[in-house]
PDB file of N, CA and C in Angstrom:
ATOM      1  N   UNK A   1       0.822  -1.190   0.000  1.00  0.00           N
ATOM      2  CA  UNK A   1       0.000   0.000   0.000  1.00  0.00           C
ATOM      3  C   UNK A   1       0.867   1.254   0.000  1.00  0.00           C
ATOM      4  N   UNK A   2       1.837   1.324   0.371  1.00  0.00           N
ATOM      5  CA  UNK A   2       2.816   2.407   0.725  1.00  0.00           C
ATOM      6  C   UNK A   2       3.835   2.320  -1.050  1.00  0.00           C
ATOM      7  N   UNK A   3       3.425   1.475  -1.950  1.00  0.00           N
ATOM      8  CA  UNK A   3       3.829   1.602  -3.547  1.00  0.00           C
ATOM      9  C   UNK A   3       3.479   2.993  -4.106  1.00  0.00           C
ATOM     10  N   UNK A   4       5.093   3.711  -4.230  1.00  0.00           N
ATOM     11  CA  UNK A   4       4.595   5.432  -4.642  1.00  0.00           C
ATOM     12  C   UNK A   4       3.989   5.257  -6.268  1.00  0.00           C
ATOM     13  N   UNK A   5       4.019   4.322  -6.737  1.00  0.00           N
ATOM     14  CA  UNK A   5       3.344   4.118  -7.952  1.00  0.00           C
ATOM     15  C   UNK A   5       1.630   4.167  -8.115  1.00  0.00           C
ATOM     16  N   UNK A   6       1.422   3.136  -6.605  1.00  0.00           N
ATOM     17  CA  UNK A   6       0.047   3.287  -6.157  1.00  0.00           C
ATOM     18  C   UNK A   6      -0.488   4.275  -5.686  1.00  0.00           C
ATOM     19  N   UNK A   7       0.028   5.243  -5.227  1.00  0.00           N
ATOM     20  CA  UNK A   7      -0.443   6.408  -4.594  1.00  0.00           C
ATOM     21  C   UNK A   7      -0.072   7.492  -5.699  1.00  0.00           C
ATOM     22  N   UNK A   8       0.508   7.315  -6.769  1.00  0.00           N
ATOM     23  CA  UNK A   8      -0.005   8.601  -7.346  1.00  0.00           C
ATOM     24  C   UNK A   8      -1.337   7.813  -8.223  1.00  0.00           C
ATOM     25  N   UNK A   9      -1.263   6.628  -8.810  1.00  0.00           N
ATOM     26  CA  UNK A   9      -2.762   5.705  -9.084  1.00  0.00           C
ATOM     27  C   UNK A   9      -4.189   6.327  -8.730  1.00  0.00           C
ATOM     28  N   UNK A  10      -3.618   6.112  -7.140  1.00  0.00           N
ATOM     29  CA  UNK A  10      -4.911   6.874  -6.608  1.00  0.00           C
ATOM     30  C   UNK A  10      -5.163   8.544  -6.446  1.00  0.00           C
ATOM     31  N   UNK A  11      -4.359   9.128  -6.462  1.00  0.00           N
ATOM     32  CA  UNK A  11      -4.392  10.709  -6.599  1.00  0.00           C
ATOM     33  C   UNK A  11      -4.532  11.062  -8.381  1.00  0.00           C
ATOM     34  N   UNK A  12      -4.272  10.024  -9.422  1.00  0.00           N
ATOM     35  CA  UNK A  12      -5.176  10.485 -10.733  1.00  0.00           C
ATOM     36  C   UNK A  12      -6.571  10.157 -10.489  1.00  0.00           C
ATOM     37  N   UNK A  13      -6.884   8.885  -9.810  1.00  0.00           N
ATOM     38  CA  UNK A  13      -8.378   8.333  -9.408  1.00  0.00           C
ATOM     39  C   UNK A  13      -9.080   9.946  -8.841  1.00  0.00           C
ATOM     40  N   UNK A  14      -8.163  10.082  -7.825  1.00  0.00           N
ATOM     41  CA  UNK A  14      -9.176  11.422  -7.173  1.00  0.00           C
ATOM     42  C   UNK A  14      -8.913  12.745  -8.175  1.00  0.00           C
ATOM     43  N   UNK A  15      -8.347  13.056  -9.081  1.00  0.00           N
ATOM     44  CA  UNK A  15      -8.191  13.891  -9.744  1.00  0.00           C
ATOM     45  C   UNK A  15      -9.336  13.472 -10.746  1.00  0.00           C
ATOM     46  N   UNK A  16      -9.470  12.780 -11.444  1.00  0.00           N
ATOM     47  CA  UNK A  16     -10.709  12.494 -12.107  1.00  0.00           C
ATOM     48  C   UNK A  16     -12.343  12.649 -11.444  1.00  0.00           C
ATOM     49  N   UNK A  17     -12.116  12.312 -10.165  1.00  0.00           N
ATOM     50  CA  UNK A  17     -13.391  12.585  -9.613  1.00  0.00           C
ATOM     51  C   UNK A  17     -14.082  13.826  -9.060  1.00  0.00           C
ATOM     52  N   UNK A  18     -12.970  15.109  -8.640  1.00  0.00           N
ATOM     53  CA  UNK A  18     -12.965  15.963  -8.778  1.00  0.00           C
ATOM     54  C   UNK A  18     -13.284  16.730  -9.616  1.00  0.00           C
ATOM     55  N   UNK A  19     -12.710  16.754 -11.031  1.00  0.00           N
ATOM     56  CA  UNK A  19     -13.339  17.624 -11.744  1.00  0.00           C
ATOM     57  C   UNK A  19     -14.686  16.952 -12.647  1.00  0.00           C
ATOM     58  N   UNK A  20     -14.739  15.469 -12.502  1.00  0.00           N
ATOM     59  CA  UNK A  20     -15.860  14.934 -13.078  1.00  0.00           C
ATOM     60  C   UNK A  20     -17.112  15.531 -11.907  1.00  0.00           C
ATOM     61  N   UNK A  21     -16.876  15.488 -10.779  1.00  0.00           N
ATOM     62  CA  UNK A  21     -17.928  16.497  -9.888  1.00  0.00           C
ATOM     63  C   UNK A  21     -18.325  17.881 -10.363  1.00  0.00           C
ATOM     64  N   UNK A  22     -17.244  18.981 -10.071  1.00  0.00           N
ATOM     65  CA  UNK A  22     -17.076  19.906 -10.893  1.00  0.00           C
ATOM     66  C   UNK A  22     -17.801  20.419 -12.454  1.00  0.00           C
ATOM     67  N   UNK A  23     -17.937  19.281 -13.206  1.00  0.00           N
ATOM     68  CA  UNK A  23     -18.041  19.469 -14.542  1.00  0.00           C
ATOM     69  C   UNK A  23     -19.741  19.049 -14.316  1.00  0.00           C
ATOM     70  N   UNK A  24     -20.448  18.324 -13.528  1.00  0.00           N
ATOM     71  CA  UNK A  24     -21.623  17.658 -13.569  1.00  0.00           C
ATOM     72  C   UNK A  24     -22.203  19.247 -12.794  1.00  0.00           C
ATOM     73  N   UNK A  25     -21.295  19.832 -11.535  1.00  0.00           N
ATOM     74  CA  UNK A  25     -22.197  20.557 -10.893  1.00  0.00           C
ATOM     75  C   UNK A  25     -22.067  22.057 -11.836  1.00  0.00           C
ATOM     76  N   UNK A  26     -21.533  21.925 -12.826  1.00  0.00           N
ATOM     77  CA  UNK A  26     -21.412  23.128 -14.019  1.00  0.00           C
ATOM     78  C   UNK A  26     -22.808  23.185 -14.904  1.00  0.00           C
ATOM     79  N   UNK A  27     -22.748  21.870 -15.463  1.00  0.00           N
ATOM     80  CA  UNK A  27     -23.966  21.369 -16.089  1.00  0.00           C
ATOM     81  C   UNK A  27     -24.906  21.537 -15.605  1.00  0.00           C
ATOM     82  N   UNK A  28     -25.354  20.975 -14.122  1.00  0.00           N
ATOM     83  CA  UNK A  28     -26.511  21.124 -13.716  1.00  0.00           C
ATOM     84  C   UNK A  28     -27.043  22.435 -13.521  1.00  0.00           C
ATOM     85  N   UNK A  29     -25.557  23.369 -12.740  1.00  0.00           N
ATOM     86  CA  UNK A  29     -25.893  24.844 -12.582  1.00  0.00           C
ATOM     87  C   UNK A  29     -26.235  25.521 -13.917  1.00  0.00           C
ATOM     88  N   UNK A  30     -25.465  25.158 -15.011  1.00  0.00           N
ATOM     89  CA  UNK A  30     -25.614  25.624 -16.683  1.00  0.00           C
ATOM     90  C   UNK A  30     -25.560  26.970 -16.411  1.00  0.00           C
ATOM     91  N   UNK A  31     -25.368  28.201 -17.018  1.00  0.00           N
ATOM     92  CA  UNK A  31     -25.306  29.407 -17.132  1.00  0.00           C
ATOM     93  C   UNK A  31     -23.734  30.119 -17.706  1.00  0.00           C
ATOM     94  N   UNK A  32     -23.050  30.952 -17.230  1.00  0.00           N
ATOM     95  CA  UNK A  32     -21.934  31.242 -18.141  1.00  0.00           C
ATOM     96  C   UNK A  32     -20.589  30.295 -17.574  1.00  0.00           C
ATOM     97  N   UNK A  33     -20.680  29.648 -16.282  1.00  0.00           N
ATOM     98  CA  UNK A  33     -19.552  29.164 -16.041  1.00  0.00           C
ATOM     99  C   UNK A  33     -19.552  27.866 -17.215  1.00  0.00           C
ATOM    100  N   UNK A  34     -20.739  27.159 -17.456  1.00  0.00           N
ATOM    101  CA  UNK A  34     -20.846  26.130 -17.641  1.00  0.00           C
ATOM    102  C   UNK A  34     -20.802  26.518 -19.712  1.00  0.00           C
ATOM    103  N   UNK A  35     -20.887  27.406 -20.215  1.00  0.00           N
ATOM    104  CA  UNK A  35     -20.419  27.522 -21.048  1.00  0.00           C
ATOM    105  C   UNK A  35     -19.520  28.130 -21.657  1.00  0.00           C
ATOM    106  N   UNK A  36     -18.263  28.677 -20.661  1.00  0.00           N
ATOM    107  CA  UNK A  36     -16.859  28.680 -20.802  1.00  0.00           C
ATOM    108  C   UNK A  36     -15.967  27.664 -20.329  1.00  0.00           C
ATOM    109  N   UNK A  37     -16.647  26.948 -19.359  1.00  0.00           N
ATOM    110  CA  UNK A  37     -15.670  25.485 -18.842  1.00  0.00           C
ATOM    111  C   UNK A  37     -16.320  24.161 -19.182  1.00  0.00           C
ATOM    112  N   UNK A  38     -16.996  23.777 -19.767  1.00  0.00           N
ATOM    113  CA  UNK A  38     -17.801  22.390 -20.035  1.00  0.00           C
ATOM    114  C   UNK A  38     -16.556  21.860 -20.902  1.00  0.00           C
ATOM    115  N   UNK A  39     -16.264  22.429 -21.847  1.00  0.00           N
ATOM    116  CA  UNK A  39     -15.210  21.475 -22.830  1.00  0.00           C
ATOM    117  C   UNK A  39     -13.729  21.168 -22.185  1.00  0.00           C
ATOM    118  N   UNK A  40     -13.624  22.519 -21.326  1.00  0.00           N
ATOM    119  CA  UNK A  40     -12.157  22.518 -21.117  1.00  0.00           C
ATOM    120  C   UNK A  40     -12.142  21.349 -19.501  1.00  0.00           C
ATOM    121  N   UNK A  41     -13.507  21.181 -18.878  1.00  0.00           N
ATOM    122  CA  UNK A  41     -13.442  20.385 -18.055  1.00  0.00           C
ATOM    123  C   UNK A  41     -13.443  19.071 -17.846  1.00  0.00           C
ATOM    124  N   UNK A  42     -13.836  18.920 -19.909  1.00  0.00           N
ATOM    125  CA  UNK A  42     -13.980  17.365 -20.346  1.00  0.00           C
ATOM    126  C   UNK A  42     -12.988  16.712 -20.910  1.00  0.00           C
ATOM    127  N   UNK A  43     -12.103  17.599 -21.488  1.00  0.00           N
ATOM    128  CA  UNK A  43     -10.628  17.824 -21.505  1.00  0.00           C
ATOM    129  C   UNK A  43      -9.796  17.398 -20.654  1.00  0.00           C
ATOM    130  N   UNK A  44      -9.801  18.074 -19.140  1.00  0.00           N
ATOM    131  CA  UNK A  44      -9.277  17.716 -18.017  1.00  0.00           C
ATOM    132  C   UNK A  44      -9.134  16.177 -17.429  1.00  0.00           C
ATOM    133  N   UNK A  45     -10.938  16.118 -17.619  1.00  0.00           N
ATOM    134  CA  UNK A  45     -11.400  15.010 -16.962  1.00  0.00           C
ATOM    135  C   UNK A  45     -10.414  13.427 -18.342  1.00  0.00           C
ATOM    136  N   UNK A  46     -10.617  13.659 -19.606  1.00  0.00           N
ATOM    137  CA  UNK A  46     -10.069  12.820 -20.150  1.00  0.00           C
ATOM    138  C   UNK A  46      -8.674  12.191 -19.780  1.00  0.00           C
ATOM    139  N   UNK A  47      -8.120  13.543 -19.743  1.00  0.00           N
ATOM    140  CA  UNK A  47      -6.502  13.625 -19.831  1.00  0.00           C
ATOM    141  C   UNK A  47      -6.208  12.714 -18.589  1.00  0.00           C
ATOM    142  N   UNK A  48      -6.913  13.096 -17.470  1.00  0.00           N
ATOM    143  CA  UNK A  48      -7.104  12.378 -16.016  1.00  0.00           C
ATOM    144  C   UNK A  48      -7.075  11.003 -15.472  1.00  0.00           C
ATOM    145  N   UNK A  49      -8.360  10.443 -16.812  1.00  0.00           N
ATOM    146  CA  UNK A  49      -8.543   9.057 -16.805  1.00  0.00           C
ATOM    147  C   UNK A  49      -7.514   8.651 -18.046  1.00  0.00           C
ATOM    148  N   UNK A  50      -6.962   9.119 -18.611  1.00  0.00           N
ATOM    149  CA  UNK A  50      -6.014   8.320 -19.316  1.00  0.00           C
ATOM    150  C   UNK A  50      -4.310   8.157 -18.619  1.00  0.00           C
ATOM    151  N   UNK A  51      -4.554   9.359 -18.037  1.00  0.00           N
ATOM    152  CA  UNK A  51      -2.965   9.078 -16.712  1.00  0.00           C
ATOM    153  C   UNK A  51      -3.011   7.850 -15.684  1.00  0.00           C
ATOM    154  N   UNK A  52      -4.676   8.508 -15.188  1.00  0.00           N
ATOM    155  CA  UNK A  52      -5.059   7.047 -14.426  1.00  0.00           C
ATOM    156  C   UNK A  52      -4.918   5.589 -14.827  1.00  0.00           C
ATOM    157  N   UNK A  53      -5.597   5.421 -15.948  1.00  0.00           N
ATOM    158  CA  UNK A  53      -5.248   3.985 -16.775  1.00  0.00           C
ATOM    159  C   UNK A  53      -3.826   3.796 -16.760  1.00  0.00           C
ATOM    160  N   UNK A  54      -3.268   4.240 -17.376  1.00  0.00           N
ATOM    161  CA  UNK A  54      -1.848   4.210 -17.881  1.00  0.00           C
ATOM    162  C   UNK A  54      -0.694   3.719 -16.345  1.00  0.00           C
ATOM    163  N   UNK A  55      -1.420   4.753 -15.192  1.00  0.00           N
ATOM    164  CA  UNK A  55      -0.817   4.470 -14.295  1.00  0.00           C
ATOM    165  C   UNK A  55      -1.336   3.114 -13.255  1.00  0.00           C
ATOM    166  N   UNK A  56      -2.280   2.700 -13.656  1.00  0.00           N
ATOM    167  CA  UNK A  56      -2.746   1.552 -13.481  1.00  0.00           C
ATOM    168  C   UNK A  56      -2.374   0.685 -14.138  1.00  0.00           C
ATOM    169  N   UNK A  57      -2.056   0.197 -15.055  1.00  0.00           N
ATOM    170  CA  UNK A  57      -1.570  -0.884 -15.784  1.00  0.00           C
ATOM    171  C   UNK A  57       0.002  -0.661 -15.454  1.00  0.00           C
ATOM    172  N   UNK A  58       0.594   0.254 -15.167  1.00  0.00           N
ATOM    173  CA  UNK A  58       2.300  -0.228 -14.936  1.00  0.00           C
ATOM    174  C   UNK A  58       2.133  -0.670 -13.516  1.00  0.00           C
ATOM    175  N   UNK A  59       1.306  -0.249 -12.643  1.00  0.00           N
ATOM    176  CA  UNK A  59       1.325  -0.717 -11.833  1.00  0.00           C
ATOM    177  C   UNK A  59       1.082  -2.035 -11.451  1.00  0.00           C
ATOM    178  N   UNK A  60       0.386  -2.482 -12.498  1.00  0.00           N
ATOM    179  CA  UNK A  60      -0.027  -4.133 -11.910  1.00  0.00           C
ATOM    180  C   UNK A  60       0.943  -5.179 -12.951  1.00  0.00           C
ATOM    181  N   UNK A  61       1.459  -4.399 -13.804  1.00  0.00           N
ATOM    182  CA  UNK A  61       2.522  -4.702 -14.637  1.00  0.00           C
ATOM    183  C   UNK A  61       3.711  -5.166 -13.761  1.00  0.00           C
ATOM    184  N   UNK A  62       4.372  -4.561 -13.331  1.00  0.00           N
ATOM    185  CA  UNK A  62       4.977  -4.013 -12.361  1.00  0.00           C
ATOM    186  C   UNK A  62       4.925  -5.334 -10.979  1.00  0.00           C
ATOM    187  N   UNK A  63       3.669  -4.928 -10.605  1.00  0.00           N
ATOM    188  CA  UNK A  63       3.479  -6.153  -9.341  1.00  0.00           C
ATOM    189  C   UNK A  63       3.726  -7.836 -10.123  1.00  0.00           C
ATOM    190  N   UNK A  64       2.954  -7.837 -11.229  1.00  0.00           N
ATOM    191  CA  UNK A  64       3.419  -8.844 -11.627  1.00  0.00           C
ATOM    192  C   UNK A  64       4.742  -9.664 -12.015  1.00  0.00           C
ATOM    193  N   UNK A  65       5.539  -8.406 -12.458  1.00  0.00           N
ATOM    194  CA  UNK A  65       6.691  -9.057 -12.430  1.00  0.00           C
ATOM    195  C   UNK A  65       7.551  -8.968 -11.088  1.00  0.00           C
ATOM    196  N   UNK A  66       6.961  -9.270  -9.941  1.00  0.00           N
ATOM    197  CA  UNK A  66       8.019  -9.596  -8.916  1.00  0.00           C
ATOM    198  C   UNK A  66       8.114  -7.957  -8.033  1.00  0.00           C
ATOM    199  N   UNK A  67       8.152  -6.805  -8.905  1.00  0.00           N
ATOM    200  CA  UNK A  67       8.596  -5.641  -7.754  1.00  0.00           C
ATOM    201  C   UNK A  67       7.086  -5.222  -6.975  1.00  0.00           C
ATOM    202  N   UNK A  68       7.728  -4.668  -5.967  1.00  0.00           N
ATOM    203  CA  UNK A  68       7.012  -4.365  -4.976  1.00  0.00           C
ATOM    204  C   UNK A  68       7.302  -2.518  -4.572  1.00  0.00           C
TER     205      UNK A  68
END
């Protein structure tokens, strides 16, 4: 649990959920925030879950071959 690989894992996890919050409570509010930041927050949110993935698979990559 203390794998600094895993813990930044989970700090893209919470970085994704953050602005995926963010971006839903834009939408729902709708008005000018939500149509100067909707794209750039879906943007964010992508970029987020693809660090996440990425950093998820070396990680179990990783465990699998033996390091810890």
């Amino acid at each position: 649990m203390g794998d600094p690989l895993y813990l930044l894992a989970v700090l893209a996890m919470a970085a994704v959920v953050v602005v995926l919050i963010l971006g839903l409570g834009g939408f729902a509010k709708g008005g000018a925030f939500n149509a100067k930041y909707a794209n750039k927050l879906m943007r964010m949110r992508l970029l987020f879950q693809f660090i996440a993935v990425v950093l998820l698979v070396a990680y179990v990559y990783f465990r699998s071959q033996g390091g810890q």
